[in-house]
Every structure is written in structure tokens, then in C-alpha cells.
PDB file of N, CA and C in Angstrom:
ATOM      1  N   UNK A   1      58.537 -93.147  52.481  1.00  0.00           N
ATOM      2  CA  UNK A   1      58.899 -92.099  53.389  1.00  0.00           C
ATOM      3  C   UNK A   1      57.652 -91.264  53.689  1.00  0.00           C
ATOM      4  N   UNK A   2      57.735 -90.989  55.108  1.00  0.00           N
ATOM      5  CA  UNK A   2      55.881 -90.020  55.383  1.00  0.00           C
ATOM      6  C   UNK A   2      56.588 -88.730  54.686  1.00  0.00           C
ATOM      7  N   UNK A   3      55.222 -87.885  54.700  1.00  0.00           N
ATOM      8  CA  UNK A   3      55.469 -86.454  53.939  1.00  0.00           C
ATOM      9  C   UNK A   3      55.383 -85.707  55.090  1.00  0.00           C
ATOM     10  N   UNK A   4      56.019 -84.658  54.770  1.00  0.00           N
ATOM     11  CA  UNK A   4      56.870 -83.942  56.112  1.00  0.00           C
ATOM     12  C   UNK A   4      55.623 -82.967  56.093  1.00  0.00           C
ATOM     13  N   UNK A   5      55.228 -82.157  56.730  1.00  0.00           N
ATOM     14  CA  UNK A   5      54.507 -81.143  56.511  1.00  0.00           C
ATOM     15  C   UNK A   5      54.536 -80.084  57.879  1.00  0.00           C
ATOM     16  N   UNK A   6      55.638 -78.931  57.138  1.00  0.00           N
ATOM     17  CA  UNK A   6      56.321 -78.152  57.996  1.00  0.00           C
ATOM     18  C   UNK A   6      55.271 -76.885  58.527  1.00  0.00           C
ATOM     19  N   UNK A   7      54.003 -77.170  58.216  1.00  0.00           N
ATOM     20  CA  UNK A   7      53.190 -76.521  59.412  1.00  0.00           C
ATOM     21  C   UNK A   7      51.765 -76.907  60.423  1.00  0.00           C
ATOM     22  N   UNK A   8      52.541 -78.454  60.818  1.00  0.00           N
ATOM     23  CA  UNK A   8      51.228 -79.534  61.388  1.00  0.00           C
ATOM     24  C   UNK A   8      51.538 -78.418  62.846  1.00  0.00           C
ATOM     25  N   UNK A   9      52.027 -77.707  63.217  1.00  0.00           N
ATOM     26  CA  UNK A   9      51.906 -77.487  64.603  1.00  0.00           C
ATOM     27  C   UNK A   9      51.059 -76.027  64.281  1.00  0.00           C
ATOM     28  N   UNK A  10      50.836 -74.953  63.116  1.00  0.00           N
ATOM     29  CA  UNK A  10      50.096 -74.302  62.859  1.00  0.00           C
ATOM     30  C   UNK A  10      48.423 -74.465  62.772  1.00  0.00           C
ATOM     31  N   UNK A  11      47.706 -73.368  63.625  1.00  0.00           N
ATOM     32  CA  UNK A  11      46.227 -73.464  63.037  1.00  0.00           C
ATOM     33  C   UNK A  11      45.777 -72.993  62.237  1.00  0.00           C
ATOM     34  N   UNK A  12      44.967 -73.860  61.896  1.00  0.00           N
ATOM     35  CA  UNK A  12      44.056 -73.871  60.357  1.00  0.00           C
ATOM     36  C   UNK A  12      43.115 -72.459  60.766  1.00  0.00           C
ATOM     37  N   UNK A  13      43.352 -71.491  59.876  1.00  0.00           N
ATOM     38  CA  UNK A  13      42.301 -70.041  59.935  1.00  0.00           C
ATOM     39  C   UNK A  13      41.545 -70.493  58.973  1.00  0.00           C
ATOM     40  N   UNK A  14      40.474 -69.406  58.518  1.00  0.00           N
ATOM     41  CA  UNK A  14      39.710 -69.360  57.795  1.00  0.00           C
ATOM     42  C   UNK A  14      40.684 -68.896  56.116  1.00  0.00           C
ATOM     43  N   UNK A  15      41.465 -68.387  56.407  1.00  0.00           N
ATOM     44  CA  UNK A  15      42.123 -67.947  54.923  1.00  0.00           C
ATOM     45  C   UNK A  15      43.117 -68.886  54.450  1.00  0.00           C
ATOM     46  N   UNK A  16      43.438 -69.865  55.710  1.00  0.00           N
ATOM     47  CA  UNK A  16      44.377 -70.993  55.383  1.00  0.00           C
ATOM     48  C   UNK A  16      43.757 -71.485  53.749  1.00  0.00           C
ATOM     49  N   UNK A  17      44.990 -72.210  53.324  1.00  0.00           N
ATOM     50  CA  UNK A  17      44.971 -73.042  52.627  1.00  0.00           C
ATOM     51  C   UNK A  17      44.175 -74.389  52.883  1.00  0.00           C
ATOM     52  N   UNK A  18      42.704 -74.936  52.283  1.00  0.00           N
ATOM     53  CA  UNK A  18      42.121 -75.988  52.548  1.00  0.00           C
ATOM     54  C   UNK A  18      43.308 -77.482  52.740  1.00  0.00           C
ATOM     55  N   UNK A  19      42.346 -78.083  53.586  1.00  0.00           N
ATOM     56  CA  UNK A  19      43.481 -79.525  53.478  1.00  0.00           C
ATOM     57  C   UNK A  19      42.872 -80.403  53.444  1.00  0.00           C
ATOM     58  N   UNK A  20      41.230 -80.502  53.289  1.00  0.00           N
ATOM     59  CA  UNK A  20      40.584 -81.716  53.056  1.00  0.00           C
ATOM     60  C   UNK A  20      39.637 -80.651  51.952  1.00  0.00           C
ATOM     61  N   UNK A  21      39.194 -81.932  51.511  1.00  0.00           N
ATOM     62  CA  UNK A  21      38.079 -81.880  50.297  1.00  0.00           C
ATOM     63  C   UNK A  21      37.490 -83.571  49.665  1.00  0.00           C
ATOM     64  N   UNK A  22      36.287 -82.745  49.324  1.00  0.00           N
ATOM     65  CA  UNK A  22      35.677 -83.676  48.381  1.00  0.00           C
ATOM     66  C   UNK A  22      34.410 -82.985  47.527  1.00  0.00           C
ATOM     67  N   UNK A  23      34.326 -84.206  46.667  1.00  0.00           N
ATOM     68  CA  UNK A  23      33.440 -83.771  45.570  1.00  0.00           C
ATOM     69  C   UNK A  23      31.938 -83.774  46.148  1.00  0.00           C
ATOM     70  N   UNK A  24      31.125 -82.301  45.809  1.00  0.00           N
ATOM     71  CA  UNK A  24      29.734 -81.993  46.032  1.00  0.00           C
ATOM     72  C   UNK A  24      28.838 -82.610  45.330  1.00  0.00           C
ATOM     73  N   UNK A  25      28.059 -83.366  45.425  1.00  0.00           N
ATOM     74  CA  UNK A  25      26.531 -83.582  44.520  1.00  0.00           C
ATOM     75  C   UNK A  25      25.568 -82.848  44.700  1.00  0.00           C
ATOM     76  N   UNK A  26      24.923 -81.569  44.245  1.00  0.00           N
ATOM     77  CA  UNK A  26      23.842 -80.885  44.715  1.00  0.00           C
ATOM     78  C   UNK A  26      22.817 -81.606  44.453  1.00  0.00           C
ATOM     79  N   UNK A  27      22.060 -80.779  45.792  1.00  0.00           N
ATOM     80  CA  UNK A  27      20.798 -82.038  46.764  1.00  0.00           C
ATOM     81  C   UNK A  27      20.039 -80.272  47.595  1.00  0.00           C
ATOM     82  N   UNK A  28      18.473 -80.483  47.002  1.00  0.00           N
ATOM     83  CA  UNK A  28      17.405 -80.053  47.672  1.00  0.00           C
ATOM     84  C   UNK A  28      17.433 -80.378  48.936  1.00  0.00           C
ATOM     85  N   UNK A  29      17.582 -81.309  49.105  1.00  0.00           N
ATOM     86  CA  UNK A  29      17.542 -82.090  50.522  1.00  0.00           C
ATOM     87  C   UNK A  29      18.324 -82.310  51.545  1.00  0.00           C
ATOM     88  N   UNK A  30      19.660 -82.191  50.976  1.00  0.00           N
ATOM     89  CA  UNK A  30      20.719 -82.771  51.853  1.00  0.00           C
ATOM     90  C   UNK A  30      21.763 -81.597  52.219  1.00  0.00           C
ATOM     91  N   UNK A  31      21.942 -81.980  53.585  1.00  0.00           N
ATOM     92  CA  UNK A  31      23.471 -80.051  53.739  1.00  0.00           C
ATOM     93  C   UNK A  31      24.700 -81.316  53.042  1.00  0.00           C
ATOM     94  N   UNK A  32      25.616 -80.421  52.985  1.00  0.00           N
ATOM     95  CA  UNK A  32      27.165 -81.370  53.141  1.00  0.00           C
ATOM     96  C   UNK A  32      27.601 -81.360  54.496  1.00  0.00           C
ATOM     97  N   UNK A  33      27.973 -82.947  54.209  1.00  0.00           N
ATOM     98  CA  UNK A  33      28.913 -83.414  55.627  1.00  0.00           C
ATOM     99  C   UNK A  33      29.490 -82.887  56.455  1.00  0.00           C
ATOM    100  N   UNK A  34      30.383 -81.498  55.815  1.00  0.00           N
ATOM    101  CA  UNK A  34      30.904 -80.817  56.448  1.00  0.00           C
ATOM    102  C   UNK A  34      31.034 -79.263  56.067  1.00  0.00           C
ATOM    103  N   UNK A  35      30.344 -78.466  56.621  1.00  0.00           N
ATOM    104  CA  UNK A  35      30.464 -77.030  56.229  1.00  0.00           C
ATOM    105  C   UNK A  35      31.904 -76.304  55.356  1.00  0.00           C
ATOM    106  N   UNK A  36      31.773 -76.258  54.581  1.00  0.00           N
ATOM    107  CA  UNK A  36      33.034 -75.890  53.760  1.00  0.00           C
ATOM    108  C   UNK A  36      33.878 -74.500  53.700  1.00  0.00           C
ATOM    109  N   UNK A  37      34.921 -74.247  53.759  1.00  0.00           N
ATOM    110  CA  UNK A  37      35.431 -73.279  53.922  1.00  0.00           C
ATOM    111  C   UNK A  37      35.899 -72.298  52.314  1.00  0.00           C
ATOM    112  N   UNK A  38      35.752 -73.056  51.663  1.00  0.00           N
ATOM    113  CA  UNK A  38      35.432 -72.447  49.740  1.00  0.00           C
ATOM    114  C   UNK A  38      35.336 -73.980  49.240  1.00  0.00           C
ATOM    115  N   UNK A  39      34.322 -72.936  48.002  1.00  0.00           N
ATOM    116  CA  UNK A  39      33.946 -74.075  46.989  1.00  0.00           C
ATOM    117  C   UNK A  39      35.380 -74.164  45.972  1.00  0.00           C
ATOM    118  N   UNK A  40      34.974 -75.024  45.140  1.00  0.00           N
ATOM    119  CA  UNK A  40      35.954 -75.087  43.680  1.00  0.00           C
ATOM    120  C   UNK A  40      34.997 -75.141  42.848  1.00  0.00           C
ATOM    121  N   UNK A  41      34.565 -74.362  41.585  1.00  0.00           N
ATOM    122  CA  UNK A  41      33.521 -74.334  40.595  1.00  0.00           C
ATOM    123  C   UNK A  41      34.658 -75.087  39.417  1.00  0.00           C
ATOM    124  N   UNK A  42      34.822 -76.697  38.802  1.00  0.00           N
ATOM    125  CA  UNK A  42      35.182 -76.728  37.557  1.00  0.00           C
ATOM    126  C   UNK A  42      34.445 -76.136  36.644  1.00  0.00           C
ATOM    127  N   UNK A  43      33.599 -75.603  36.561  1.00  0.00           N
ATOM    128  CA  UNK A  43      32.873 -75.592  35.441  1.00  0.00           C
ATOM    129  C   UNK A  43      31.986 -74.033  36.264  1.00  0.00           C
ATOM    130  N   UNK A  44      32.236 -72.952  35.605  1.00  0.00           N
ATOM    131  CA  UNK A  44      31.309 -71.688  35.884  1.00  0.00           C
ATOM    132  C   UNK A  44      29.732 -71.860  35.679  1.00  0.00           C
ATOM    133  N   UNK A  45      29.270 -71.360  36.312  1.00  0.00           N
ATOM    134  CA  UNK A  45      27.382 -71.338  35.974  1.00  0.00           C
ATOM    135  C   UNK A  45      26.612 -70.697  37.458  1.00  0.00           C
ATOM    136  N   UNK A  46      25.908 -70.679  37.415  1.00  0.00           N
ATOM    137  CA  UNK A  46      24.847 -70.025  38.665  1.00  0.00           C
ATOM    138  C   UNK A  46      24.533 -70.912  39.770  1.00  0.00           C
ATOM    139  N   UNK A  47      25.181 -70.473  40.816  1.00  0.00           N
ATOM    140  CA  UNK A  47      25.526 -72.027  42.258  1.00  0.00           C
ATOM    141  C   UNK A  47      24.038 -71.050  43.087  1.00  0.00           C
ATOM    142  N   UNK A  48      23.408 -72.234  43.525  1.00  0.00           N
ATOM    143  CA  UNK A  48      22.307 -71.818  44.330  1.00  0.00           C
ATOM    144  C   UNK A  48      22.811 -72.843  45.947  1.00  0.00           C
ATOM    145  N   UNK A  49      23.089 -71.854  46.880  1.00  0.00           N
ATOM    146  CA  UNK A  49      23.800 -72.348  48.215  1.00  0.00           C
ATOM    147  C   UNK A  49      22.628 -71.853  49.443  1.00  0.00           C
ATOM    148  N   UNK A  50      23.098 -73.363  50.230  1.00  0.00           N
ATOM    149  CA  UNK A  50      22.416 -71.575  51.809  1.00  0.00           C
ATOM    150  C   UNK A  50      23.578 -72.168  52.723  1.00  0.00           C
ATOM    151  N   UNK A  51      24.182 -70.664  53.141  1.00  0.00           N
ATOM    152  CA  UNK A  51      25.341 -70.376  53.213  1.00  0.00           C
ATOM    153  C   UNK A  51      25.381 -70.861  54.926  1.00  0.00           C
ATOM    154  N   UNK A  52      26.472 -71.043  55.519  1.00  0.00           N
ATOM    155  CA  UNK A  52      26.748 -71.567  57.272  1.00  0.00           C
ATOM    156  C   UNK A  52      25.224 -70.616  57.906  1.00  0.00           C
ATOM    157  N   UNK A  53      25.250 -69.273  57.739  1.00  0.00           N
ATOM    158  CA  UNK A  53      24.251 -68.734  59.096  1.00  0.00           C
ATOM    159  C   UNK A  53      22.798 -69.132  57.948  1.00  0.00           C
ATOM    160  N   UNK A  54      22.733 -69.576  57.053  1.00  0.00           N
ATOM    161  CA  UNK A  54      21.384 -69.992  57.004  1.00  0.00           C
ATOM    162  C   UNK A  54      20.362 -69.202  55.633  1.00  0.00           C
ATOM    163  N   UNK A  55      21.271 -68.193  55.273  1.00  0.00           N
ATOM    164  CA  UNK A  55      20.546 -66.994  53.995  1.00  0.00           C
ATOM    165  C   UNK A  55      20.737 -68.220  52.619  1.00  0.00           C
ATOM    166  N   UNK A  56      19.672 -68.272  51.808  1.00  0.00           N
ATOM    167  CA  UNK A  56      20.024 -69.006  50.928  1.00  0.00           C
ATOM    168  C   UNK A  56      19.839 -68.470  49.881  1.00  0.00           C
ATOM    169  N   UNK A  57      21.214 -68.366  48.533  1.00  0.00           N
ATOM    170  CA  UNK A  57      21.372 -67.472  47.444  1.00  0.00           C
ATOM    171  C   UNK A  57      21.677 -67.478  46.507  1.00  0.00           C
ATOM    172  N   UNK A  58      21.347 -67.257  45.668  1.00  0.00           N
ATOM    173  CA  UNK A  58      22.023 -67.255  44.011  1.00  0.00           C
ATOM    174  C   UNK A  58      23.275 -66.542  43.509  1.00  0.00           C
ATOM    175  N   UNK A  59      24.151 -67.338  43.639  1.00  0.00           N
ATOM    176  CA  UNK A  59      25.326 -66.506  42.690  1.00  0.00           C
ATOM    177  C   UNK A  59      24.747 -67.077  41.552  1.00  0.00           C
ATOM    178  N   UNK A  60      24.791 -65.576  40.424  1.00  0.00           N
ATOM    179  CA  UNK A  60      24.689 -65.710  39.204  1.00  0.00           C
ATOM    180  C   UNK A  60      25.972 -65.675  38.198  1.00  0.00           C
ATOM    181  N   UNK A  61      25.958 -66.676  37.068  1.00  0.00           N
ATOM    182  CA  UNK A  61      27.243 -66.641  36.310  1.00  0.00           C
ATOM    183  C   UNK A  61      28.601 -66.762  37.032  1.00  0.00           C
ATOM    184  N   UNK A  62      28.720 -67.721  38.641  1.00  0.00           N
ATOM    185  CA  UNK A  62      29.731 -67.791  39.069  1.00  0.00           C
ATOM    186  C   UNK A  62      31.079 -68.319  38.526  1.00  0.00           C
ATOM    187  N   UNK A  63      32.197 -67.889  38.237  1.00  0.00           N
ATOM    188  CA  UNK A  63      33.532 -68.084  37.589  1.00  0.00           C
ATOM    189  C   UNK A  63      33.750 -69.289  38.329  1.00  0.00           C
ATOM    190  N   UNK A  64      34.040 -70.274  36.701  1.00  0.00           N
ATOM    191  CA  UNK A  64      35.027 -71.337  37.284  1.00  0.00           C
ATOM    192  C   UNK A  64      36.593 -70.777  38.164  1.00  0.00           C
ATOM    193  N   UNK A  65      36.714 -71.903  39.084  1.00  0.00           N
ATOM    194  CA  UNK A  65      37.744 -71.352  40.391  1.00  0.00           C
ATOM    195  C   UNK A  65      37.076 -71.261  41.316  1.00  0.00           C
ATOM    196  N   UNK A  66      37.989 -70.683  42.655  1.00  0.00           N
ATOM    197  CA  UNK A  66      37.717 -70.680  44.240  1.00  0.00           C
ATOM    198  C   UNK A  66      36.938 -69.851  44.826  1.00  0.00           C
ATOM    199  N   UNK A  67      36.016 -70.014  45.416  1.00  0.00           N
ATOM    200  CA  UNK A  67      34.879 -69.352  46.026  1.00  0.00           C
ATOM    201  C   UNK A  67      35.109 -69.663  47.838  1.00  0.00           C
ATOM    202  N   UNK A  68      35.440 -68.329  48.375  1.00  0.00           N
ATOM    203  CA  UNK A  68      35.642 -68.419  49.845  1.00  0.00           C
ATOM    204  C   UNK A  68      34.197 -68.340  50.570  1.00  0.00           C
ATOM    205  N   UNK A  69      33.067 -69.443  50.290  1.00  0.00           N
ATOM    206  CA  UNK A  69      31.988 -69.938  50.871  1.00  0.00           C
ATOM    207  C   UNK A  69      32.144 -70.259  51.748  1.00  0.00           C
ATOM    208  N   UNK A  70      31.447 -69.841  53.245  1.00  0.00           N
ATOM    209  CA  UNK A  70      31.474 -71.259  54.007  1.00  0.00           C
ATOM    210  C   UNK A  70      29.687 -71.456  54.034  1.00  0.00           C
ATOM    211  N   UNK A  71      29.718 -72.582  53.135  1.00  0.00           N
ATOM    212  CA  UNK A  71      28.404 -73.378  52.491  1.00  0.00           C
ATOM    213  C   UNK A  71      27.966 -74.939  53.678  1.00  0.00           C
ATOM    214  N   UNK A  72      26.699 -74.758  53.666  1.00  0.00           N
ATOM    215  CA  UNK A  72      26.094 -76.198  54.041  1.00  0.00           C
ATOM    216  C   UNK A  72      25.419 -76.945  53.188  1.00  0.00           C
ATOM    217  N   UNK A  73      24.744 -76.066  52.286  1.00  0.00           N
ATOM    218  CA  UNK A  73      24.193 -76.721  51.272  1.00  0.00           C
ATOM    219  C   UNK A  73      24.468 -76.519  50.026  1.00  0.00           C
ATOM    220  N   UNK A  74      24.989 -76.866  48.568  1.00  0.00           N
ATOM    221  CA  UNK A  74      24.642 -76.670  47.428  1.00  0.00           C
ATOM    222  C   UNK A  74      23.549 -77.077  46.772  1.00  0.00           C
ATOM    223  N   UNK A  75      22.434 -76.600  46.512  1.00  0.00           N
ATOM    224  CA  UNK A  75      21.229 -77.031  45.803  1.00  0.00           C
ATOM    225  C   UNK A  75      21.617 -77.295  44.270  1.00  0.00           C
ATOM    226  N   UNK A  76      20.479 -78.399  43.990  1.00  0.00           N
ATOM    227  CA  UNK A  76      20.617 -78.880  42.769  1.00  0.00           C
ATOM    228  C   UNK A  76      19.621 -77.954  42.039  1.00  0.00           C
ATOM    229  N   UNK A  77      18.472 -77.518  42.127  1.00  0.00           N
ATOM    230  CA  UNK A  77      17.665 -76.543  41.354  1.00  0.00           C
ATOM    231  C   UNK A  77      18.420 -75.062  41.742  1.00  0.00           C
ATOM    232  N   UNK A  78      18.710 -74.736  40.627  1.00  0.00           N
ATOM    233  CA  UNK A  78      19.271 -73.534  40.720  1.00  0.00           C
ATOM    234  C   UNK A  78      20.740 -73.242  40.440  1.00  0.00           C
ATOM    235  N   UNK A  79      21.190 -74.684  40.603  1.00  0.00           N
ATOM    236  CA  UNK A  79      22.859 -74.530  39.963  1.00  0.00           C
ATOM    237  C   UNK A  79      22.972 -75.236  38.724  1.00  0.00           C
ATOM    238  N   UNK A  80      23.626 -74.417  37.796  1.00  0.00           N
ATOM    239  CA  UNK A  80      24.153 -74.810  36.980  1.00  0.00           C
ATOM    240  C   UNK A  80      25.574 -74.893  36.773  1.00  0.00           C
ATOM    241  N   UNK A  81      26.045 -74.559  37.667  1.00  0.00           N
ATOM    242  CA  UNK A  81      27.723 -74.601  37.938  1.00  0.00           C
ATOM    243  C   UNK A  81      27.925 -76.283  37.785  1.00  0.00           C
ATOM    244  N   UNK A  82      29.056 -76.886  37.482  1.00  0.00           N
ATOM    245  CA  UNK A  82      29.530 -78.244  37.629  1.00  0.00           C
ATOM    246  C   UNK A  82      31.090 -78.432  38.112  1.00  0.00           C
ATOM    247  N   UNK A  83      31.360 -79.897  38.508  1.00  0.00           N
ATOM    248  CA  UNK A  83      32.252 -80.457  39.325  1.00  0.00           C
ATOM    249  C   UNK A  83      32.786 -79.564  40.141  1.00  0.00           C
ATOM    250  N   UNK A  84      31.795 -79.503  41.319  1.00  0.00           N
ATOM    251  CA  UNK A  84      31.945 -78.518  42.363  1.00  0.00           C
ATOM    252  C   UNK A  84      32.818 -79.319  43.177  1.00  0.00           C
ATOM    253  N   UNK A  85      33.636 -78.797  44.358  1.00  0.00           N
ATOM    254  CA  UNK A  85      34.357 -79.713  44.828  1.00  0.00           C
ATOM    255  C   UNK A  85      34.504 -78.282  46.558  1.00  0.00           C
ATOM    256  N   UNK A  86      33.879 -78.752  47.510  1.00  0.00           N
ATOM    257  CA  UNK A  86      34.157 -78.287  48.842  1.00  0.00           C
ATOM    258  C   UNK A  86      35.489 -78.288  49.351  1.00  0.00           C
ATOM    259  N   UNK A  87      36.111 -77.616  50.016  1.00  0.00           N
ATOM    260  CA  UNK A  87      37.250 -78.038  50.749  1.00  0.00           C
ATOM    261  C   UNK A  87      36.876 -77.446  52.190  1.00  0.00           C
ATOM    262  N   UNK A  88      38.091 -77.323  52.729  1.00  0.00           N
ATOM    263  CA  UNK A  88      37.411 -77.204  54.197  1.00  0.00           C
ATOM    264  C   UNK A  88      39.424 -77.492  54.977  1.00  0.00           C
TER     265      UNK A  88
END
């Protein structure tokens, strides 16, 4: 049976509830695929991001849980946060 989902005719805001995701690998080098609308920190530690307009920053000691980022990049020098996970 498909899954019903009683608000496909609603738009997705920024405070919506994410409906896609995937798992981050931080990368010096690389943005993510898709600009994210919050992170997921499994694991708390210091996320080094540069954020959609481009400022790039250190949260220090960030709490495992939801972070309302909208991120392009997570860097690998500088985070110690783990199983980060984008949604969007």
C-alpha cells in the first residue's frame, strides 16, 4: 500500500519538517550536494561550516541534535562533531 502523506499539497518552509537527508563526510574541498536546511550532530564536538551566504565558522562544543544550518560546506579540519547527517 503507498504511504499517504496528508500534506504533499503543502510547501516546504524553512521551519518545515526536513524530508530528505543524507549522511555528510566533511571535505576541505567539497560543498554538499545540496545546501541543507539543519544539520543532525550524532555525536557533539566543534562543526567547522561555511554557511549558504558564504561566512565560514566555528561552532564550538556543538550539542549532539538539530542544528537549523543552512550549510554548503562541513569542513573536515575543524570538526570534531561526528555522524553528521544534512537534511533539507
Amino acid at each position: 500500500m503507498p504511504v499517504i502523506d496528508s500534506f504533499a499539497g503543502q510547501v516546504a518552509g524553512l521551519d518545515s519538517p526536513v524530508a530528505q537527508a543524507a549522511a555528510v563526510v566533511p571535505s576541505d574541498d567539497t560543498d554538499l550536494p545540496q545546501a541543507s536546511r539543519a544539520l543532525y550532530l550524532g555525536t557533539g564536538g566543534d562543526l567547522r561550516v561555511t554557511l549558504l551566504g558564504g561566512a565560514v565558522v566555528t561552532f564550538r562544543a556543538a550539542a549532539a541534535g538539530w542544528h537549523p544550518l543552512r550549510v554548503a560546506r562541513v569542513h573536515a579540519t575543524g570538526t570534531g562533531a561526528a555522524d553528521i547527517v544534512a537534511g533539507w
